[in-house]
Protein backbone atom coordinates (compact mmCIF):
# COMPACT_ATOMS: atom_id res chain seq x y z
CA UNK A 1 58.71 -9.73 -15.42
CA UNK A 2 61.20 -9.59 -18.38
CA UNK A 3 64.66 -7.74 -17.08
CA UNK A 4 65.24 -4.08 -17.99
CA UNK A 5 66.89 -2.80 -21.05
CA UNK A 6 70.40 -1.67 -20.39
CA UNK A 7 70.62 0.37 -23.55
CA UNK A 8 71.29 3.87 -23.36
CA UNK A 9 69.19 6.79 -24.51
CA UNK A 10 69.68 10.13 -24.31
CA UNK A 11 69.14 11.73 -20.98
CA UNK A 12 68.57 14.87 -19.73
CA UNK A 13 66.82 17.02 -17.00
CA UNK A 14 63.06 15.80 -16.57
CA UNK A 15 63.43 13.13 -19.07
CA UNK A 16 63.44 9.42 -18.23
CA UNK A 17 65.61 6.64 -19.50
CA UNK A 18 63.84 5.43 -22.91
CA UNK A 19 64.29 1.33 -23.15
CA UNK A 20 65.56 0.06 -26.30
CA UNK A 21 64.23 -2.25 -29.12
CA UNK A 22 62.91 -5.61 -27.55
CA UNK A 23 65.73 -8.14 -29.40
CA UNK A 24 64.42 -10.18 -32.19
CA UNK A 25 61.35 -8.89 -32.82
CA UNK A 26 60.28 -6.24 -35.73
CA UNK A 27 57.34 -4.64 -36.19
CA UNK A 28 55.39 -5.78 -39.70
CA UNK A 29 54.61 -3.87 -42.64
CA UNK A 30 51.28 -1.65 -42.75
CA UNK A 31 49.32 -3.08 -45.35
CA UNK A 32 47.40 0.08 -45.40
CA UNK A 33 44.47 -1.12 -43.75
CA UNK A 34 44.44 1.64 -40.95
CA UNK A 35 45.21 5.11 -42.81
CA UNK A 36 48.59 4.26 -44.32
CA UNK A 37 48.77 3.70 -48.22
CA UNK A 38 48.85 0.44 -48.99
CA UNK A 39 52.88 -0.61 -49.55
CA UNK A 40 54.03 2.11 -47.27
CA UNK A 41 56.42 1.25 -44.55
CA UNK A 42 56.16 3.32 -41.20
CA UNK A 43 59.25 5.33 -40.19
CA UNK A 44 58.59 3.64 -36.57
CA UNK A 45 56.58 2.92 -34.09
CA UNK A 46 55.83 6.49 -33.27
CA UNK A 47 56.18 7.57 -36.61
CA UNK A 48 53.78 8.74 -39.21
CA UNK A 49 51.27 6.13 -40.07
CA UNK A 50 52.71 4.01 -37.04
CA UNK A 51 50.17 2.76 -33.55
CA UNK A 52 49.35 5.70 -31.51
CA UNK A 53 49.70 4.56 -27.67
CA UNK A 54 46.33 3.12 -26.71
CA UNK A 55 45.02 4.32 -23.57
CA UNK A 56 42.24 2.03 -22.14
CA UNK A 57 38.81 3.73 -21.56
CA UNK A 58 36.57 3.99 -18.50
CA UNK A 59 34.08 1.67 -20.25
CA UNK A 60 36.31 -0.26 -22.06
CA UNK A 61 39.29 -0.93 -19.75
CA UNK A 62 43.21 -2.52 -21.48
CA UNK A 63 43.88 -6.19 -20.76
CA UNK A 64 46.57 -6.38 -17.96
CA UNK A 65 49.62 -6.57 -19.06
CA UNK A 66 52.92 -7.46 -17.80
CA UNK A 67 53.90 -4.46 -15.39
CA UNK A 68 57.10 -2.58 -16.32
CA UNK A 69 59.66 -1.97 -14.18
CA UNK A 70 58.94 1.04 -11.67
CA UNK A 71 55.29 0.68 -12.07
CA UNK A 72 52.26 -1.45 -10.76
CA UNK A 73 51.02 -4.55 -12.78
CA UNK A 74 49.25 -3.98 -16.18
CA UNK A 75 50.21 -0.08 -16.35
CA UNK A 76 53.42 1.89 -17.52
CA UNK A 77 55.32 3.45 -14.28
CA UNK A 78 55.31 6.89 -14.16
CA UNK A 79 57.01 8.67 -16.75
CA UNK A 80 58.23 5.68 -18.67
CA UNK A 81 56.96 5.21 -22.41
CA UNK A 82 56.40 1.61 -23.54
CA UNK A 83 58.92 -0.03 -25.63
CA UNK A 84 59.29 1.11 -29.28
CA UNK A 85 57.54 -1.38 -31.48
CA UNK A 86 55.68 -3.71 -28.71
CA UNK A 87 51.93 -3.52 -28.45
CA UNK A 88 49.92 -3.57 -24.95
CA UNK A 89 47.97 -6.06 -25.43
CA UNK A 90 50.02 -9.58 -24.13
CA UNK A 91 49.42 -11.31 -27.61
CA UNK A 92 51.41 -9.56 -30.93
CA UNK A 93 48.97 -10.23 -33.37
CA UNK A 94 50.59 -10.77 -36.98
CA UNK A 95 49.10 -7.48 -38.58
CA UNK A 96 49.86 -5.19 -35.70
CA UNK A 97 46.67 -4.77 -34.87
CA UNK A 98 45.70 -3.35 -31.69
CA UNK A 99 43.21 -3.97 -28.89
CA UNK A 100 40.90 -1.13 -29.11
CA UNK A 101 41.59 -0.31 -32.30
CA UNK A 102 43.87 2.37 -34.34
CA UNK A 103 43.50 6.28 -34.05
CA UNK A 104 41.59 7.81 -36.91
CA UNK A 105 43.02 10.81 -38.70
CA UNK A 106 40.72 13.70 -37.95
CA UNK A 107 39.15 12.07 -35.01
CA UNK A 108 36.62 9.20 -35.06
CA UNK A 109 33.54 9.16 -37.23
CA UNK A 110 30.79 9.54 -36.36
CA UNK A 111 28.29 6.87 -37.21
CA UNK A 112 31.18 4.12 -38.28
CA UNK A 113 34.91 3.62 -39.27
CA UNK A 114 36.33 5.76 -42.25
CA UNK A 115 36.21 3.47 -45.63
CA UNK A 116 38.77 3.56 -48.20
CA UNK A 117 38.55 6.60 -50.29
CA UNK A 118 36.67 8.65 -48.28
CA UNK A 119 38.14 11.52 -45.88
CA UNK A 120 37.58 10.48 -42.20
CA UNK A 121 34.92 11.51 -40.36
CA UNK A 122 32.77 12.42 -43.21
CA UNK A 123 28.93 12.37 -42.01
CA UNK A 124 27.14 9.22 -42.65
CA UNK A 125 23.27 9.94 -42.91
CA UNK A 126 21.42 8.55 -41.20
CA UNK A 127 19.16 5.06 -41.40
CA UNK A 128 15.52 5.78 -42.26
CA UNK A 129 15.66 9.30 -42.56
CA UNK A 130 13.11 9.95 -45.28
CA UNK A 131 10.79 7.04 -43.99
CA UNK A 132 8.36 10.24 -42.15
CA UNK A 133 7.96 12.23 -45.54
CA UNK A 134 7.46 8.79 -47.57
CA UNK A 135 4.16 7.70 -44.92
CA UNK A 136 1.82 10.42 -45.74
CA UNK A 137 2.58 10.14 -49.70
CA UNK A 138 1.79 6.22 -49.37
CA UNK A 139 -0.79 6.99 -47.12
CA UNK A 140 -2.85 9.44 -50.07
CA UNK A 141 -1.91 6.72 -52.62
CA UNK A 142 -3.71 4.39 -50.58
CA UNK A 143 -6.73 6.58 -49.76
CA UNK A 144 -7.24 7.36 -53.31
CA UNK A 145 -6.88 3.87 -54.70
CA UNK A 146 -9.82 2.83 -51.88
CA UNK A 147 -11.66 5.86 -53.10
CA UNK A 148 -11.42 4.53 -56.64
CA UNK A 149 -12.56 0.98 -55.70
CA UNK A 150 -15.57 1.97 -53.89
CA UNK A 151 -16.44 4.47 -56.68
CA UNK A 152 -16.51 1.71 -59.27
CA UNK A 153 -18.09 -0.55 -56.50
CA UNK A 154 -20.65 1.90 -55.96
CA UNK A 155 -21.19 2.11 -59.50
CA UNK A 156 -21.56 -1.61 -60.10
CA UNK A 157 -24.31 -1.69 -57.24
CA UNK A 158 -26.15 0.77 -58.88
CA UNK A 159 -26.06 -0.61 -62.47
CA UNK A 160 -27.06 -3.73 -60.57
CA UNK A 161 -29.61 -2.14 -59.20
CA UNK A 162 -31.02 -0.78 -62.53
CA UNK A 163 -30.74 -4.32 -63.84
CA UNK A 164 -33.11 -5.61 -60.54
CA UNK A 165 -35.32 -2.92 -61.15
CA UNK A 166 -35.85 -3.63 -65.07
CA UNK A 167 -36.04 -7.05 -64.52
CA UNK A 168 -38.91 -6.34 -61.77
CA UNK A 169 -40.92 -4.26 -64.41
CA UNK A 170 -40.96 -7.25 -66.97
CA UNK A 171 -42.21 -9.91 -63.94
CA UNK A 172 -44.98 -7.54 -63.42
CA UNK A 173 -45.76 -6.82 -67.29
CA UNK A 174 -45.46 -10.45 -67.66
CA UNK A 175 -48.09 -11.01 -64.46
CA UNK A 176 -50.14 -8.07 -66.38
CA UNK A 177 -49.92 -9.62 -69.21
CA UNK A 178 -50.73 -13.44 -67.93
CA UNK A 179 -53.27 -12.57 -65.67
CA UNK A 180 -55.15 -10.65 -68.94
CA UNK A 181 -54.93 -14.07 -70.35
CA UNK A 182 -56.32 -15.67 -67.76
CA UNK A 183 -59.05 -13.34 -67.82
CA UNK A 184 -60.12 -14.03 -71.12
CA UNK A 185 -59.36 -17.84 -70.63
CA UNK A 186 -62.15 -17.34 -68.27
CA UNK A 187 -64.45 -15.52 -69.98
CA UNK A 188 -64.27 -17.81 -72.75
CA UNK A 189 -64.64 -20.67 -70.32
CA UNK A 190 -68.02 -19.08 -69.40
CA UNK A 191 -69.32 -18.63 -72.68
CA UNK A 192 -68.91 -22.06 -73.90
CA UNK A 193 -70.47 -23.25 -70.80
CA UNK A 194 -73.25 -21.05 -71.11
CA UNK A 195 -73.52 -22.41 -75.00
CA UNK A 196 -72.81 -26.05 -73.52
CA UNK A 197 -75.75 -25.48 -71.00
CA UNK A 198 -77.86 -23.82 -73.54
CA UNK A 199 -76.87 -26.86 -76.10
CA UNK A 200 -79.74 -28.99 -75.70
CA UNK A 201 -78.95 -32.65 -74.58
CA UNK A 202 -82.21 -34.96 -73.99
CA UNK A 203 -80.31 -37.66 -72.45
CA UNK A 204 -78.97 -35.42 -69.73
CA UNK A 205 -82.23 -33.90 -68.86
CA UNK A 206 -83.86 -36.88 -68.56
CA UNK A 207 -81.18 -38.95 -66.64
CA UNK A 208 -81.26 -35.91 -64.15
CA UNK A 209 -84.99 -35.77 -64.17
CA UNK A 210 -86.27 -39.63 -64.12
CA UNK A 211 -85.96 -40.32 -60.52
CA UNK A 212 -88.48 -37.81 -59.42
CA UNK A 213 -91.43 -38.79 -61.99
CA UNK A 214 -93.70 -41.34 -60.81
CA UNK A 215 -96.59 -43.30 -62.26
CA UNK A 216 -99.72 -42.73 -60.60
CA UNK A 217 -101.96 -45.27 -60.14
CA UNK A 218 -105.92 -43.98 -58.73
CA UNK A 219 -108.41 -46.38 -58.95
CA UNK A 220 -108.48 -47.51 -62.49
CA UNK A 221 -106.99 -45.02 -64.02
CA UNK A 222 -103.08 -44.24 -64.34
CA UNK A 223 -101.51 -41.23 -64.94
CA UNK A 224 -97.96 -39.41 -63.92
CA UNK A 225 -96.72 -37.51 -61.05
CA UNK A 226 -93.37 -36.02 -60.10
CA UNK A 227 -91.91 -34.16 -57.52
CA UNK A 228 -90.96 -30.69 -57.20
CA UNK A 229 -89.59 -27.52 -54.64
CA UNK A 230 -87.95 -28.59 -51.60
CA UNK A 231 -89.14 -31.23 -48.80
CA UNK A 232 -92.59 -30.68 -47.17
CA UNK A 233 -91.99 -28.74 -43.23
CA UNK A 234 -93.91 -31.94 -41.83
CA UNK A 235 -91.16 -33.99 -43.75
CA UNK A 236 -92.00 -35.91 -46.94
CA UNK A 237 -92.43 -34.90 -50.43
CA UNK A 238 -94.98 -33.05 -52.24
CA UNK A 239 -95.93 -33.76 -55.82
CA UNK A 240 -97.90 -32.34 -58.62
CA UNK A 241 -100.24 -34.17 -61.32
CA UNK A 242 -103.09 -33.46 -62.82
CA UNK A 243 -106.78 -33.32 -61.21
CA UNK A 244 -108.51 -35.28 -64.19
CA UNK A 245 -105.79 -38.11 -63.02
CA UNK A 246 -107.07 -38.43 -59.64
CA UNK A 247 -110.86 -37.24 -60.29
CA UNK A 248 -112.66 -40.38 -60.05
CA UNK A 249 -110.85 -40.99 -55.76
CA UNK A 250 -111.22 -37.57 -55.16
CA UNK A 251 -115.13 -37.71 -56.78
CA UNK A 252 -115.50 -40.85 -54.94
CA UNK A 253 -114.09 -39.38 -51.27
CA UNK A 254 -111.28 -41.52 -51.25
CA UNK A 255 -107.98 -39.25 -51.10
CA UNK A 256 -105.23 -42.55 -51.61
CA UNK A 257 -103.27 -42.97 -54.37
CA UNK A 258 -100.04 -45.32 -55.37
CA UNK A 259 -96.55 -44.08 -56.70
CA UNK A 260 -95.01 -46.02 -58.34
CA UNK A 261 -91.36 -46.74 -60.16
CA UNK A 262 -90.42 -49.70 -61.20
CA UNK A 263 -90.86 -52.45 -58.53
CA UNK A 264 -91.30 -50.33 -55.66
CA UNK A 265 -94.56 -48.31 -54.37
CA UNK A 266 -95.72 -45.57 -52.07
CA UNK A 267 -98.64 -44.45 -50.67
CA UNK A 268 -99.82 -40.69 -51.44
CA UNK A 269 -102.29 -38.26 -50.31
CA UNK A 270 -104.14 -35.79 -52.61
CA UNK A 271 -103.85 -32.63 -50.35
CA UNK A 272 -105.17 -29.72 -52.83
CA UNK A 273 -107.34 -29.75 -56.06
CA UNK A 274 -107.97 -26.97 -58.73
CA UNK A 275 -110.57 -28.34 -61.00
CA UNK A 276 -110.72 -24.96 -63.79
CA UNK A 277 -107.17 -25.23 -63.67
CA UNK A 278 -106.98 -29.19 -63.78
CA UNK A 279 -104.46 -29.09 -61.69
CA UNK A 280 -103.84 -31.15 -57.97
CA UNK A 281 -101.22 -31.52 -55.07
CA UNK A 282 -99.93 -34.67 -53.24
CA UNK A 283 -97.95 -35.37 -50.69
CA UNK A 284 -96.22 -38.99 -49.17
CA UNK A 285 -94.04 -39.20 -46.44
CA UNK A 286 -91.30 -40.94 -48.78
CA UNK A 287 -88.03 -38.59 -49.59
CA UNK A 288 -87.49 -37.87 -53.17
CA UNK A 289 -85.46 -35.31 -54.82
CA UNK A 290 -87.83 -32.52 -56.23
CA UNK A 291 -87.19 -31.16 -59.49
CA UNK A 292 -87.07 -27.32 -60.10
CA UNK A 293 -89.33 -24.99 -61.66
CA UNK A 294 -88.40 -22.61 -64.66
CA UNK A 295 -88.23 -18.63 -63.35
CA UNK A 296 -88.76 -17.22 -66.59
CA UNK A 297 -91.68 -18.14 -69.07
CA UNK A 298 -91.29 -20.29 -71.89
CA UNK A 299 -90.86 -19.01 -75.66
CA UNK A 300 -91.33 -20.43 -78.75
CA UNK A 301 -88.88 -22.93 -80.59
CA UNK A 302 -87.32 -23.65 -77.04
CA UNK A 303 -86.49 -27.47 -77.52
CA UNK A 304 -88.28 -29.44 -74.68
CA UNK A 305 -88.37 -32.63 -73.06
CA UNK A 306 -91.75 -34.06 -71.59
CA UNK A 307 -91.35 -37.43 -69.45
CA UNK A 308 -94.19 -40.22 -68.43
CA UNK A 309 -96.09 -43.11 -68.79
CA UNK A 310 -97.75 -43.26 -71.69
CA UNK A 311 -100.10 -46.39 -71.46
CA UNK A 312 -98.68 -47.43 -68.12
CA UNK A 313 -95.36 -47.79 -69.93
CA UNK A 314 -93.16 -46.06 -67.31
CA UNK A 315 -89.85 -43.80 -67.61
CA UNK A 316 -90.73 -43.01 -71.39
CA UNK A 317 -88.97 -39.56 -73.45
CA UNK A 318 -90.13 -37.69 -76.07
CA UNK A 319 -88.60 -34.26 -77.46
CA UNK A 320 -89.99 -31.57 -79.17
CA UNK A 321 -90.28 -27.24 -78.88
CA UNK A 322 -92.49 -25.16 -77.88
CA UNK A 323 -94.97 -24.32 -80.63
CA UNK A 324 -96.48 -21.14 -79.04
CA UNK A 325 -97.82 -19.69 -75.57
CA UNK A 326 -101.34 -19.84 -75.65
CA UNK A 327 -103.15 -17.15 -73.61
CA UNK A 328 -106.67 -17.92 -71.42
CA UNK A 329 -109.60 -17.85 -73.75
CA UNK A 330 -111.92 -19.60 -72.36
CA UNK A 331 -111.33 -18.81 -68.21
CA UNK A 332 -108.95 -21.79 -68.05
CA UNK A 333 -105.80 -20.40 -67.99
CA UNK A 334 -102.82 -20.09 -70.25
CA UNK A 335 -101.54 -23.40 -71.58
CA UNK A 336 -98.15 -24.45 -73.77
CA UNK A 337 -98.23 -25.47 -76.90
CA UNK A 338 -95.84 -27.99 -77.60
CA UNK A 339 -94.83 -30.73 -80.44
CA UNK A 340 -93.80 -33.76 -78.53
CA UNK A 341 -95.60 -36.64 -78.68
CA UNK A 342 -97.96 -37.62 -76.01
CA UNK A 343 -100.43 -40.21 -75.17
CA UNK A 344 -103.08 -41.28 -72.77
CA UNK A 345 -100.62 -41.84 -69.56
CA UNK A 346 -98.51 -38.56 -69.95
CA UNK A 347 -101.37 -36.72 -68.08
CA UNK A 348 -99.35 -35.10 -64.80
CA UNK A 349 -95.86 -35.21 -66.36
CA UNK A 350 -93.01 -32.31 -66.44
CA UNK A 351 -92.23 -30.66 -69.56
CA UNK A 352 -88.59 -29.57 -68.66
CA UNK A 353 -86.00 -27.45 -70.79
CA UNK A 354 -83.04 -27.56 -71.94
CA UNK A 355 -81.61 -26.42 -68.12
CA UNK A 356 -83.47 -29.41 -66.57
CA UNK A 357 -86.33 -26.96 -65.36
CA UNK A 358 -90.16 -27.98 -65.18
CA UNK A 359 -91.72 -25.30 -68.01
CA UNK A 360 -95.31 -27.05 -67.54
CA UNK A 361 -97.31 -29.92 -67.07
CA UNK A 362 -98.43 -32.08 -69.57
CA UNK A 363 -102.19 -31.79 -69.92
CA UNK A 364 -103.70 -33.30 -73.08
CA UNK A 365 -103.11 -34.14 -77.00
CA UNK A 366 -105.70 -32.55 -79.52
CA UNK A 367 -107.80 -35.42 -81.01
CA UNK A 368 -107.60 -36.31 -84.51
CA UNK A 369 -104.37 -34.10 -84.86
CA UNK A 370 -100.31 -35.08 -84.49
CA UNK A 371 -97.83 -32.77 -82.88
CA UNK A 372 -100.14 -30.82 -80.85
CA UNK A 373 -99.79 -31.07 -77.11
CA UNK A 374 -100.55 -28.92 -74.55
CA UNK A 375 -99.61 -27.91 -70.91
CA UNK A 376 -100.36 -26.33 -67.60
CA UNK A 377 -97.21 -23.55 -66.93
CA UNK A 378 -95.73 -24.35 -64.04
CA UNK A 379 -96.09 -21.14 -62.78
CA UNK A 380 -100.27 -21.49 -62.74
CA UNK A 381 -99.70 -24.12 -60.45
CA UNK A 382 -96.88 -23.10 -58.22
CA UNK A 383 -98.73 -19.86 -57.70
CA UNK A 384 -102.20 -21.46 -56.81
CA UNK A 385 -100.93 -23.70 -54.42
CA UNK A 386 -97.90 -21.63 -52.98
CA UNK A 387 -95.25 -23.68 -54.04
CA UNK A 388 -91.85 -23.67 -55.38
């Protein structure tokens, strides 16, 4: 505890003996930092512009400091005033500064300390004041900017749209327009087949028609034979020749005959005769493919093929047309007047069109004359002996 001051001071009723200067130590100049001007010198410590006694807070409380005399540690006594020029805090700091700072003129701001140049206590405003009224104006901006994407979104859909739509009309034209093609690709595919099947091609009929003609053989005599409609109920195949080729078995009561093609041979059986219409059915238990008959009549110049055995020789072609229809003059029946060459043999044999149908069958040659054949229509005999 430092020993008290035995200067003098003056001294009165009520008043209390003021301690003196502490020896040796002056208080420094006030820069101006705390409300003085800058280059100012206080009058004193309790001068203008000098520290205002600090008195600690309730939630700030004064370091202790030495006691003085007459009072308790870290507190003036009663009534005594602390020495002129000393601050309370133990440490004298080089500036003067205080503890808890100095005393603002005016009173103490109130959101921060007075700068230089500006009165204290002036109102600072406050941090983030505006922020409330800024939201809603950034919120609109923003609404209206979305508003303006998904307009021109909304527009590019549609346009895209448009463009899906056009694009679907011009597939289907094109599928119009292709299948209209293909129509006509297939009409014109029909036509030339019809003109290819109407196109008359001898070697096609007869490869398609030689391996249901036969050579005949009855008795003596030999003639041809060939197969026609579908297979017998009983099984086997039934054939058609003529009646003047089998005459002399039949005549004789014999009702076997031979087939034959090139080294092989079957056994036949004349089932049915029509002697006005020299015409007669057979039938062998062999399987052979039968040829087809013609629905509509024959006409003349329609190019023909007649196959036989001529002779004996078998698997022989000719070609020719049809040189006229000849209708029943003398109780016969109608025959078919055609130009290909035939001979003793040919008796029995199809005459087959261009469509590898049987038109006839091949009856007999005029004598003395060339080109002039003539045949049974295939219709006389499927009709008399209910076939094809």
């Amino acid at each position: 505890m430092p020993a008290p001051d035995t200067g003098t001071g003056p001294t009165g009723p009520g008043q209390s003996t003021v301690p003196g200067p502490r020896a040796g130590w002056s208080a420094p100049p006030n820069s101006g930092q705390w409300g003085s001007p800058t280059g100012s010198a206080p009058a004193g410590p309790w001068g203008p512009g000098g520290w205002a006694p600090t008195d600690p807070t309730p939630e700030q409380p004064s370091r202790a400091e030495p006691p003085f005399a007459g009072g308790p540690a870290g507190q003036p006594g009663a009534g005594q005033v602390p020495p002129v020029g000393q601050p309370t805090t133990p440490a004298a700091y080089p500036g003067g500064q205080p503890v808890s700072g100095p005393a603002y003129p005016g009173g103490q701001p109130v959101s921060g300390p007075a700068y230089p140049g500006q009165p204290a206590g002036w109102p600072v405003p406050a941090a983030g004041r505006d922020r409330p009224r800024r939201l809603p104006v950034v919120a609109l901006g923003l609404a209206v900017v979305l508003a303006l994407v998904a307009g021109v979104q909304a527009y590019q859909l549609h346009r895209l749209d448009d463009r899906l739509a056009a694009t679907d009309r011009r597939l289907a034209e094109a599928r119009r327009a292709d299948g209209t093609r293909l129509d006509g690709l297939d009409q014109r595919a029909e036509a030339l087949e019809k003109q290819a099947g109407a196109a008359f091609n001898p070697e096609a009929v007869a490869s398609a028609v030689l391996p249901s003609v036969f050579r005949v053989r009855a008795g003596q005599f030999t003639g041809t034979a060939f197969a026609i409609g579908k297979p017998a109920a009983g099984g086997g195949t039934t054939l058609l020749t003529n009646f003047h080729v089998v005459e002399a078995v039949f005549d004789g009561g014999g009702r076997k005959v031979f087939l034959e093609r090139t080294d092989q041979r079957f056994e036949a059986t004349i089932v049915k005769v029509d002697k006005a219409k020299d015409i007669a059915q057979l039938r062998t238990t062999a399987k052979f493919t039968g040829l087809v008959a013609a629905g509509t009549p024959v006409k003349s110049g329609q190019q023909i093929v007649v196959v036989g055995a001529p002779l004996g020789l078998q698997d022989s072609v000719t070609t020719g047309v049809v040189s006229a229809f000849r209708k029943d003059e003398d109780g016969s029946g109608p025959v078919i007047q055609f130009d290909a060459p035939i001979n003793p043999g040919n008796s029995g044999g199809p005459v087959i069109n261009g469509s590898k149908e049987v038109v006839g069958i091949a009856t007999a040659k005029a004598r003395d004359a060339e080109g002039i054949g003539l045949a049974v229509p295939i219709r006389t005999a499927c009709d008399t002996f209910k076939l094809c």
